[in-house]
Protein backbone atom coordinates (compact mmCIF):
# COMPACT_ATOMS: atom_id res chain seq x y z
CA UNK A 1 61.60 71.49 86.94
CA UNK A 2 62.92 68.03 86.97
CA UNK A 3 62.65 66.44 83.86
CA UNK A 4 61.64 62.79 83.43
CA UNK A 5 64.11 60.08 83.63
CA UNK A 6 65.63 59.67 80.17
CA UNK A 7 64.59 63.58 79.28
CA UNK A 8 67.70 65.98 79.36
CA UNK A 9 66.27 68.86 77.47
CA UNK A 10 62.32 70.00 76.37
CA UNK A 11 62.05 71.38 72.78
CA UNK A 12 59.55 73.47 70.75
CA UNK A 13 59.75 74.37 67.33
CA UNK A 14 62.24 77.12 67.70
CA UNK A 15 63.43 76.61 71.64
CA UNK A 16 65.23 74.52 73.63
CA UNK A 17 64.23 74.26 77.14
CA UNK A 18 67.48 72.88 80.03
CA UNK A 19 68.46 72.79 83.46
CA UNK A 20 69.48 76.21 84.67
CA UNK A 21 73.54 75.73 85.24
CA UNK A 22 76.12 78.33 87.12
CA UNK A 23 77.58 79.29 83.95
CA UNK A 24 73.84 81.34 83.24
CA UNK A 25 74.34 83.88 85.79
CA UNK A 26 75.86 86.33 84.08
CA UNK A 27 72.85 86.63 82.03
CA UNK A 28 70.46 86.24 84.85
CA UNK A 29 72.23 89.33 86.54
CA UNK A 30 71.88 90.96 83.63
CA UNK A 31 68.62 91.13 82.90
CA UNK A 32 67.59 90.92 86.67
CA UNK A 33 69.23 94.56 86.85
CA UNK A 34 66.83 96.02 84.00
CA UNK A 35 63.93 97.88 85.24
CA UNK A 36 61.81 96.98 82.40
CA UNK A 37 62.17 93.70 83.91
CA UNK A 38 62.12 94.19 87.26
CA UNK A 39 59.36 96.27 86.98
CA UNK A 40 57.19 92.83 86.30
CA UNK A 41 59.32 90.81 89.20
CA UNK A 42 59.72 92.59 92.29
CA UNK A 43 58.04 94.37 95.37
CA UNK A 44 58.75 97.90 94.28
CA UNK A 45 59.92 96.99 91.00
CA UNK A 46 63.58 97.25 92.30
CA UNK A 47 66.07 95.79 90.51
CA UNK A 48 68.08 93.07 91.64
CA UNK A 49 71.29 92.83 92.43
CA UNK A 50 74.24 90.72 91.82
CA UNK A 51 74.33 89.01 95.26
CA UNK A 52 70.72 88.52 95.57
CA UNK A 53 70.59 86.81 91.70
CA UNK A 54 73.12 84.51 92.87
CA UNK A 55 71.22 83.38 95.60
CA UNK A 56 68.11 83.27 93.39
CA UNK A 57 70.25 80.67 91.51
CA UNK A 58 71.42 78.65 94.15
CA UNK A 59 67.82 78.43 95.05
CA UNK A 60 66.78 77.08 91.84
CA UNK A 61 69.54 74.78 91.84
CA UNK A 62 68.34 73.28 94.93
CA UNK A 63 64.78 73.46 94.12
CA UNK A 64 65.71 70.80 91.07
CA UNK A 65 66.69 68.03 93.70
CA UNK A 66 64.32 69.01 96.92
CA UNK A 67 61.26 69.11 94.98
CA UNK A 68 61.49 68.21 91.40
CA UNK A 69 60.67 71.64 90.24
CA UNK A 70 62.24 74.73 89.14
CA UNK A 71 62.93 77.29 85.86
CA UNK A 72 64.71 76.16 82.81
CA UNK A 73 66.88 77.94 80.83
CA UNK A 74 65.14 78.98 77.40
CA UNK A 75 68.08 78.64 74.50
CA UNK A 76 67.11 80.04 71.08
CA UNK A 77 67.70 76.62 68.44
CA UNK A 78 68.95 79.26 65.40
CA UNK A 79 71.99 80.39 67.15
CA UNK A 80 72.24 78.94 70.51
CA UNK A 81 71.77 82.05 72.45
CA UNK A 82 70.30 81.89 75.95
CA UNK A 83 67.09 84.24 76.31
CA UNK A 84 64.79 83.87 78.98
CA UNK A 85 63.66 81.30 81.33
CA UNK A 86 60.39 79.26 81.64
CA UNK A 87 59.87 76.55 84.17
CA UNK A 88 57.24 75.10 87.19
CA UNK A 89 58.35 77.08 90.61
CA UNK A 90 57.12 75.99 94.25
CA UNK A 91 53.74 78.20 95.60
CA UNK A 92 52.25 77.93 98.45
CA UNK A 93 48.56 79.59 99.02
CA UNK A 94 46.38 79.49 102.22
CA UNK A 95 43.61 76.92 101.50
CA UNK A 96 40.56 78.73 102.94
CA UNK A 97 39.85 81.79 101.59
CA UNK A 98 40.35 84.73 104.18
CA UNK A 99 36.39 86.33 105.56
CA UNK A 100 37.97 89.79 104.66
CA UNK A 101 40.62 90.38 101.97
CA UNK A 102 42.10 88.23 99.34
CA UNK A 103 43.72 84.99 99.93
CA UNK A 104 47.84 84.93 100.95
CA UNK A 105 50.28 83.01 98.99
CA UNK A 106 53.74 82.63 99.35
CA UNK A 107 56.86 81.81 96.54
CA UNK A 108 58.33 78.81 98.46
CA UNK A 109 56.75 76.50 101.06
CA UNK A 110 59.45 77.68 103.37
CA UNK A 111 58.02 81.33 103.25
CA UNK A 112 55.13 80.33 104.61
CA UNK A 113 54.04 80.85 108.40
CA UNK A 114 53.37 77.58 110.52
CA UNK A 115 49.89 77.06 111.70
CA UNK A 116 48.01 78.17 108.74
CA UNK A 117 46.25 75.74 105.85
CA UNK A 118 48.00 75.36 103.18
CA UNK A 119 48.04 74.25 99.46
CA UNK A 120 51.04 73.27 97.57
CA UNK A 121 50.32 74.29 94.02
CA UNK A 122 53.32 74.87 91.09
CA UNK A 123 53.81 78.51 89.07
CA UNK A 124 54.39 78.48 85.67
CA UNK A 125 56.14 81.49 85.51
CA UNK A 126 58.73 82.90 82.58
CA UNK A 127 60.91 86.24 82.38
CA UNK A 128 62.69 86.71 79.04
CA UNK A 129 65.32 89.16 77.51
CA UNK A 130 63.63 92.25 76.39
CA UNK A 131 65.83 92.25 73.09
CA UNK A 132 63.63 89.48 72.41
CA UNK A 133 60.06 90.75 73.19
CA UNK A 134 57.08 90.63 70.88
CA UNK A 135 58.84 87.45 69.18
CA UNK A 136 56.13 85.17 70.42
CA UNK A 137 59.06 82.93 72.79
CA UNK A 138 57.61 83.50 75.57
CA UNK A 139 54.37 82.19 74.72
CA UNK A 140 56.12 78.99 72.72
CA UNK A 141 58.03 78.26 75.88
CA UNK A 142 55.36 78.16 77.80
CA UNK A 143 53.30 75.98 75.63
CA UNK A 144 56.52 73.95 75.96
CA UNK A 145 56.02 73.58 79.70
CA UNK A 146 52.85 73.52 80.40
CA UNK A 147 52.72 70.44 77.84
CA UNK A 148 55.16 68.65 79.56
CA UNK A 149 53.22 69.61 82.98
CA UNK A 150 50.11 67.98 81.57
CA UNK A 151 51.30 65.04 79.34
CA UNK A 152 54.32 63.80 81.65
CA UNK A 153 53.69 65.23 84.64
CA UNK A 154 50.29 64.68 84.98
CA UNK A 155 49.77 67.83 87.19
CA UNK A 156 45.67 68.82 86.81
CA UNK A 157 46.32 72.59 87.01
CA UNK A 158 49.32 75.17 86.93
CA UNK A 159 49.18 79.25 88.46
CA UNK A 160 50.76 82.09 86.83
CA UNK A 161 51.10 84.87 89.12
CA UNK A 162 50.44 88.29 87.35
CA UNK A 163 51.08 91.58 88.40
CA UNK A 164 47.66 93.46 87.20
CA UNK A 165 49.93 95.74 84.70
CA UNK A 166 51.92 93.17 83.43
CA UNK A 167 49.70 93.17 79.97
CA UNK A 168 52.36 91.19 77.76
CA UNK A 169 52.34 88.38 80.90
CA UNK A 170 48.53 88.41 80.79
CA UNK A 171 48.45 87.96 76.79
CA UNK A 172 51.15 85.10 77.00
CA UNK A 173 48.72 83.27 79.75
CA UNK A 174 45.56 84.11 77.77
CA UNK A 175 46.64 82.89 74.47
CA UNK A 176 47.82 79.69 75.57
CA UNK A 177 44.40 78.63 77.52
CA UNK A 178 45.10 80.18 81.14
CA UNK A 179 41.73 81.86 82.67
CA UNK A 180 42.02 84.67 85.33
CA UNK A 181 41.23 83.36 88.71
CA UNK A 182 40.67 86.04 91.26
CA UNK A 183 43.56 87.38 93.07
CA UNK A 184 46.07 86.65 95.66
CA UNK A 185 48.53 88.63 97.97
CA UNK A 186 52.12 87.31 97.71
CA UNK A 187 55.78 89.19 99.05
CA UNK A 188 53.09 92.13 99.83
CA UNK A 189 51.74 92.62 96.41
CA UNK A 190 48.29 91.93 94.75
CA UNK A 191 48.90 89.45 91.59
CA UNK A 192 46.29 88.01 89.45
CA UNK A 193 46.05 84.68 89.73
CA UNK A 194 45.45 82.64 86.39
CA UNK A 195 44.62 78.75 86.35
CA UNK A 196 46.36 76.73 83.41
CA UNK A 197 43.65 73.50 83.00
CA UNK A 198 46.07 70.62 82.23
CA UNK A 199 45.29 66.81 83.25
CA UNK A 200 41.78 65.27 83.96
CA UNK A 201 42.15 63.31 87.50
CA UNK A 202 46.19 64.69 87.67
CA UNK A 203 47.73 65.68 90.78
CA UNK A 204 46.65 68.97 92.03
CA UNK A 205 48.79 69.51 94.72
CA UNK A 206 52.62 68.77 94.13
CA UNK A 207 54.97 66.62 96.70
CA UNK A 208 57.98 67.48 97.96
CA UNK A 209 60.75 65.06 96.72
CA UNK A 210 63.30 65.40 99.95
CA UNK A 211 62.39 67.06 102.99
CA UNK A 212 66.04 67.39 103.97
């Protein structure tokens, strides 16, 4: 998520929210290997590996300059300590709903197949340290970003993509004004779709900043 010009960092009461940076992976790799996480995350709930996190992070690296979205790290203010991310990601969903089925979405415009309708739309998504469940972060970062989303971004609405057993995701969206919003099918999984209301007359549909 690029932050506004002048903006380095976004803070909460006990967060700080930055730019994702190389020196993170370790942690990212980390916790992308736990199946507690993964569980939430992936088609199959496989963890991932060390290869495929590093590409994950390249990704979100370039998703910073190409279109002016992507996680941020989530940095505990007490002792510094890097615990989760929480950030705007790209989504792509078909824009007419499907005569038969549920409607197809894909995690990054260039997932998605040529020919078909489509809606740009941003995911505010977050993944944290299981150490540091039930602490109420999650929720505060969020807060954090979808804030920013509304008041400086100006977006009109946000998605969270929820895996139907993912109950502490659900609570986090819930609690923080998100309303379930039927479902869609993304990487070959059925996720609930929740709808974060943000800016009256904002920009619904998000622009990429480069097409290189």
């Amino acid at each position: 998520m690029t932050l506004a010009h002048g903006t380095d960092r976004l803070e909460s009461a006990r967060l700080v929210l930055r730019r994702i940076a190389p020196d993170d992976l370790p942690f990212f790799t980390r916790i992308h290997a736990l199946p507690e996480v993964a569980q939430h995350l992936y088609p199959g709930g496989r963890p991932r590996s060390p290869e495929e996190t590093a590409a994950w992070l390249q990704y979100t690296l370039a998703s910073y300059e190409q279109l002016a979205l992507g996680y941020l790290a989530v940095l505990r203010k007490e002792d510094g300590a890097l615990i989760g991310r929480c950030g705007l990601m790209d989504l792509v969903v078909e824009s007419a709903a499907p005569e038969h089925g549920i409607r197809r979405g894909w995690f990054g415009r260039e997932q998605a197949p040529a020919g078909v309708a489509l809606t740009f739309e941003c995911e505010l998504g977050y993944t944290f340290d299981p150490a540091v469940w039930g602490q109420g972060f999650a929720t505060e970062a969020a807060r954090c970003v979808r804030d920013y989303a509304r008041d400086v971004l100006r977006l009109s609405y946000a998605i969270s993509a929820i895996l139907p057993q993912n109950a502490r995701s659900r609570r986090v969206a819930e609690r923080s004004g998100a309303r379930a919003a039927g479902q869609m099918e993304v990487v070959g999984l059925t996720w609930d779709r929740y709808v974060w209301p943000l800016a009256t007359g904002g920009a619904a549909r998000l622009q990429p900043a480069s097409t290189k």
